[in-house]
C-alpha atoms as a PDB file:
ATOM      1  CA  UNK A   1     -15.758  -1.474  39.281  1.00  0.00           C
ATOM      2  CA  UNK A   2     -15.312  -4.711  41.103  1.00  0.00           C
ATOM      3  CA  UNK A   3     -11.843  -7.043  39.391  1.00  0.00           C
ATOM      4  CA  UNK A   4     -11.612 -10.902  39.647  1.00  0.00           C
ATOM      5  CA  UNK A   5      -7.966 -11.878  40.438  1.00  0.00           C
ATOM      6  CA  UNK A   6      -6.433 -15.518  39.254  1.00  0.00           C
ATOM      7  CA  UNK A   7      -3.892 -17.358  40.359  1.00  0.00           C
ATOM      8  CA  UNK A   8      -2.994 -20.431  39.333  1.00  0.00           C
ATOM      9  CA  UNK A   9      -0.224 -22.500  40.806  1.00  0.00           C
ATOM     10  CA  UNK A  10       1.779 -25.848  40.266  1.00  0.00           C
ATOM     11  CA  UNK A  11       1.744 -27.983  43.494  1.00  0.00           C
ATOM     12  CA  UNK A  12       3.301 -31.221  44.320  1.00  0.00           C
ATOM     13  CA  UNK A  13       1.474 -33.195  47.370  1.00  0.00           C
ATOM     14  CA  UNK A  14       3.914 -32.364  49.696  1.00  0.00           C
ATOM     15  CA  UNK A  15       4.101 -28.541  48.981  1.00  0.00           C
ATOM     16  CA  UNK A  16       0.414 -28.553  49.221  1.00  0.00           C
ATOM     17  CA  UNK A  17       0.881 -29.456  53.092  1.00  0.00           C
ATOM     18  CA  UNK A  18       2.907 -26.604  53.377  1.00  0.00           C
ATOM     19  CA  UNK A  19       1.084 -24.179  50.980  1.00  0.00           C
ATOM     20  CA  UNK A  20      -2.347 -24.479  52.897  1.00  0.00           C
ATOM     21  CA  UNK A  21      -1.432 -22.882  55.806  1.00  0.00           C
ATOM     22  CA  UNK A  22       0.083 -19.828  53.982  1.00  0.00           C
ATOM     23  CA  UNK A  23      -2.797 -19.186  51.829  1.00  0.00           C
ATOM     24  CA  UNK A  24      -5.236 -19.274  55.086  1.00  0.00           C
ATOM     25  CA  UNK A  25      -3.033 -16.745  56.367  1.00  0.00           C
ATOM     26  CA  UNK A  26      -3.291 -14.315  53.149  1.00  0.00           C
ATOM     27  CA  UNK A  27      -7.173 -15.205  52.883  1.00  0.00           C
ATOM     28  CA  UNK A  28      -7.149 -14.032  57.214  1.00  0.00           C
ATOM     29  CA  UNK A  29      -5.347 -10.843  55.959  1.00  0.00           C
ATOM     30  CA  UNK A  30      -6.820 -10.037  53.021  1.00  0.00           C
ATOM     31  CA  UNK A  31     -10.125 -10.248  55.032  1.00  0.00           C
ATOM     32  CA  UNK A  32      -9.202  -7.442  57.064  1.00  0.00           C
ATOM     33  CA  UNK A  33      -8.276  -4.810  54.021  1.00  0.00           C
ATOM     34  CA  UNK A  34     -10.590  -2.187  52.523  1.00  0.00           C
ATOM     35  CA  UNK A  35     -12.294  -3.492  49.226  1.00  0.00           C
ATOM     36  CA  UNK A  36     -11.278  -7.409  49.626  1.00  0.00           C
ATOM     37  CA  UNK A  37     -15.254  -8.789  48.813  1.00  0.00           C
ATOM     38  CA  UNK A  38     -14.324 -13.017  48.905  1.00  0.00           C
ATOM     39  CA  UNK A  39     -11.894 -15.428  47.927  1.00  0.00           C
ATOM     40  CA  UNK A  40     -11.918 -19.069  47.344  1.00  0.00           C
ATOM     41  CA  UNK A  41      -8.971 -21.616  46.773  1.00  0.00           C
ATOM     42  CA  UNK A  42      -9.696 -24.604  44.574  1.00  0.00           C
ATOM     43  CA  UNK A  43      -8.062 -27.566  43.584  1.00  0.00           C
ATOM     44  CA  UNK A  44      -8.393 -28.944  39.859  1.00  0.00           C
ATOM     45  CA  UNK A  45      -9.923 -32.421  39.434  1.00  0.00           C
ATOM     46  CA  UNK A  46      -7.814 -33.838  37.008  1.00  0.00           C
ATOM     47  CA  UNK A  47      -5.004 -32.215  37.755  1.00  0.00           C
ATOM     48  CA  UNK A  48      -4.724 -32.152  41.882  1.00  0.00           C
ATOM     49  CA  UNK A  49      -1.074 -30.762  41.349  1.00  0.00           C
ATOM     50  CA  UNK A  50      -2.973 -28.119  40.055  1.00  0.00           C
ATOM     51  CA  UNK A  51      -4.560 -24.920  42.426  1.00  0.00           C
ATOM     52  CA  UNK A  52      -6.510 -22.308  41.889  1.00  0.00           C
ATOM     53  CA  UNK A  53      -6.997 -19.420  43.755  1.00  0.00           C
ATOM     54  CA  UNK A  54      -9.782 -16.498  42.595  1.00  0.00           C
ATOM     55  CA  UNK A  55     -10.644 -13.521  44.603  1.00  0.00           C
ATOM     56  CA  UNK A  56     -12.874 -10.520  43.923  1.00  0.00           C
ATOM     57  CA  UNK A  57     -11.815  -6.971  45.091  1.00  0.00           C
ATOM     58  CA  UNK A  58     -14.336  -3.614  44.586  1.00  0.00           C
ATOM     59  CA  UNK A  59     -11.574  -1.994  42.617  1.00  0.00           C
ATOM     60  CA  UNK A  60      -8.424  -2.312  40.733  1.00  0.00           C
ATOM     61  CA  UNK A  61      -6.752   0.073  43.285  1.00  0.00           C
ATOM     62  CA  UNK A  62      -7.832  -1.690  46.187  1.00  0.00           C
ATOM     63  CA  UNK A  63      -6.146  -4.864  45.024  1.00  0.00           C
ATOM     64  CA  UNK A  64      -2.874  -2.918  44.255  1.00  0.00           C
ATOM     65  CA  UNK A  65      -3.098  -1.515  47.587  1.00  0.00           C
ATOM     66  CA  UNK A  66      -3.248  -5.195  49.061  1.00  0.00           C
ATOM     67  CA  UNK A  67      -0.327  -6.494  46.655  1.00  0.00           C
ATOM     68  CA  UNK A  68       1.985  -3.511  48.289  1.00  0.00           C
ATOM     69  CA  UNK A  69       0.919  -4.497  52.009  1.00  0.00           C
ATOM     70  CA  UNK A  70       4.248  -5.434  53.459  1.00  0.00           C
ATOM     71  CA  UNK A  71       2.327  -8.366  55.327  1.00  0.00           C
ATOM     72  CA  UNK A  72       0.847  -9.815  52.272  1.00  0.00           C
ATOM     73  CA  UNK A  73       4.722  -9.430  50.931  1.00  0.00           C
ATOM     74  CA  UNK A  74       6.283 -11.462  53.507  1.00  0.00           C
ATOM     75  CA  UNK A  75       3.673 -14.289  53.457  1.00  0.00           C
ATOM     76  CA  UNK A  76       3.933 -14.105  49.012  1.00  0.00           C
ATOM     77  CA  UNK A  77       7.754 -14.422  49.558  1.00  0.00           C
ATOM     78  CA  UNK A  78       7.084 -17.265  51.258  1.00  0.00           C
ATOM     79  CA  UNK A  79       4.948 -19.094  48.640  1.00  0.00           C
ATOM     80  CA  UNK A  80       7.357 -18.048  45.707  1.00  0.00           C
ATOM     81  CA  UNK A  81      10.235 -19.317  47.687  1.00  0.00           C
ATOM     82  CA  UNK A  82       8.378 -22.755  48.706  1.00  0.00           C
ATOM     83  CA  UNK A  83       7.199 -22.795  45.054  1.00  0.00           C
ATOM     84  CA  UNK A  84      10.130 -21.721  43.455  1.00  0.00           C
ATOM     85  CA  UNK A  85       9.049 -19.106  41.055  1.00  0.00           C
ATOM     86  CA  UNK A  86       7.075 -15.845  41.187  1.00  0.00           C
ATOM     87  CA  UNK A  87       3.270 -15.988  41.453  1.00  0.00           C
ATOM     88  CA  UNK A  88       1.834 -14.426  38.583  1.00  0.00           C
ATOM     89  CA  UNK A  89      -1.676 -12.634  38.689  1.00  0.00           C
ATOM     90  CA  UNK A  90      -4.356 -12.402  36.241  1.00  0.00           C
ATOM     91  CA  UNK A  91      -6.635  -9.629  36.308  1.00  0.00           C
ATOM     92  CA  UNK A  92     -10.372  -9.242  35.052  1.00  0.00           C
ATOM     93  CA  UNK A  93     -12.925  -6.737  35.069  1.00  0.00           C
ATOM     94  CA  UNK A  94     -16.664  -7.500  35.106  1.00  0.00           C
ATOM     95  CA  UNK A  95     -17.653  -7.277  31.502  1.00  0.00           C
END
């Protein structure tokens, strides 16, 4: 059963320069691993300090297969260490 994964983030305008680039390079990656079906990153309109990211996977396992790639680890360390804090994930199944 395809999951939904969310990720919401706190971003100031000037980590947002920096954070772009790193989540084109996990969207590039993630492209390239079994089960990964899309992904889209979105800003909040009242809130542009605010992003979202949301991206849909065919199964549970093939997103916990992704999160224990060691090149999606070295690109996440990046983020947590630009953001400073650890990205937290939300998972959902298709009710």
């Amino acid at each position: 059963m395809a999951v939904k994964i969310i990720i919401k983030r706190r971003v100031s305008e000037k980590q947002y320069s920096e954070l772009a680039p790193l989540l084109k390079q996990l969207r590039v990656l993630a492209m390239n691993q079994a089960g990964y079906v899309s992904g889209e990153t979105l800003q909040r309109v009242d809130d542009p300090n605010e992003c979202l990211v949301i991206s849909t996977w065919q199964s549970i396992d093939d997103w916990r297969t992704w999160v224990l790639n060691k090149d999606r680890v070295a690109v996440q360390n990046g983020i947590d260490s630009l953001l400073g804090e650890k990205t937290e994930y939300e998972i959902y199944n298709y009710a």
